[in-house]
Protein backbone atom coordinates (compact mmCIF):
# COMPACT_ATOMS: atom_id res chain seq x y z
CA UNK A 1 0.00 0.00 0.00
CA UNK A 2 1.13 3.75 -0.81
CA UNK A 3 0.54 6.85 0.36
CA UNK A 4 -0.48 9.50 -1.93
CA UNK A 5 -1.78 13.10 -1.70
CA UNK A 6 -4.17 14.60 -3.70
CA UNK A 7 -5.38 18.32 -3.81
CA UNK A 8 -8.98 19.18 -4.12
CA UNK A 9 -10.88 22.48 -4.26
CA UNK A 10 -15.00 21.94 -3.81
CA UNK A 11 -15.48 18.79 -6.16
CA UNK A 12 -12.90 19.41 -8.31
CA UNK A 13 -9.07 18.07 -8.09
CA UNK A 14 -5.91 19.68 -8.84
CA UNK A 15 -4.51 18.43 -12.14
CA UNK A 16 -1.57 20.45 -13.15
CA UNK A 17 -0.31 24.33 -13.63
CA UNK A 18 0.40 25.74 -16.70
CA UNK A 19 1.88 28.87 -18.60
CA UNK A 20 -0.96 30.77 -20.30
CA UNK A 21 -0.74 32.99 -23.08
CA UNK A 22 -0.11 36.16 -20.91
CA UNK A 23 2.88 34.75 -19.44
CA UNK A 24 1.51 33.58 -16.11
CA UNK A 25 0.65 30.72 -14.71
CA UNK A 26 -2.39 28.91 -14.01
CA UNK A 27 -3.82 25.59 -12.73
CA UNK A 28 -5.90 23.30 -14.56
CA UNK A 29 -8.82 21.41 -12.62
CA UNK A 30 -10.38 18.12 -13.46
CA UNK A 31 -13.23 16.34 -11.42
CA UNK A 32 -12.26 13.37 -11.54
CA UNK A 33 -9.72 11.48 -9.49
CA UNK A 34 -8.27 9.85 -12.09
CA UNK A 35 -6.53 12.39 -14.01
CA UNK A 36 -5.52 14.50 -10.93
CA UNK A 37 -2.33 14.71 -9.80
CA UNK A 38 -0.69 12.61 -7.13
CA UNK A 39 2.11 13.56 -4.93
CA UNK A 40 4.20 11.39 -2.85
CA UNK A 41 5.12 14.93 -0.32
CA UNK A 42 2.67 16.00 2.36
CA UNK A 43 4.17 19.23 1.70
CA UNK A 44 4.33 19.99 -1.61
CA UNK A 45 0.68 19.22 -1.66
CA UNK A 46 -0.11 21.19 1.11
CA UNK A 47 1.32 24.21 -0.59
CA UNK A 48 -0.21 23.96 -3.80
CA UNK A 49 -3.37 23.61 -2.05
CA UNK A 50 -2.54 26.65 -0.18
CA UNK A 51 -2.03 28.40 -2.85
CA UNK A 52 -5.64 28.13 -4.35
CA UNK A 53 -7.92 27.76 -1.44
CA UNK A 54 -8.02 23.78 -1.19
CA UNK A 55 -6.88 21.18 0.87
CA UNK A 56 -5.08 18.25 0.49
CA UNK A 57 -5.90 14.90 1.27
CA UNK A 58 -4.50 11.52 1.96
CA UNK A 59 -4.70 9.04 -0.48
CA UNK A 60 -3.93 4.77 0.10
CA UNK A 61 -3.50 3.05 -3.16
CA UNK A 62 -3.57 -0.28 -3.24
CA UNK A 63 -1.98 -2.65 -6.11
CA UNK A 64 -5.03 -4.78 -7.66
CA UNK A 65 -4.40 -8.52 -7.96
């Protein structure tokens, strides 16, 4: 089993950020678990979170037999 962290804002999850056209960045949103993005740091996640208004959230995946 694994520990993963996940950031999510209302029902949507944090998928990745991105340069936009202007030169700045933004962050791209998906609602559903399976494309979000997955970090192995507590604190990485916490900070992206922290720097939209979410929170993040532990994650166990297990390996399917």
């Amino acid at each position: 089993m694994k520990n993963v962290y996940v950031v999510r804002l209302g029902d949507l999850y944090y998928k990745e950020r991105e340069l936009s056209v202007t030169n700045t960045y933004r962050c791209t949103m998906t609602d559903s678990l399976n494309d979000a993005s997955f970090s192995e740091d507590f604190d990485s996640a916490k900070k992206i979170a922290e720097k939209i208004g979410g929170k993040a959230y532990k994650i166990n995946l297990e390996e399917a037999e």
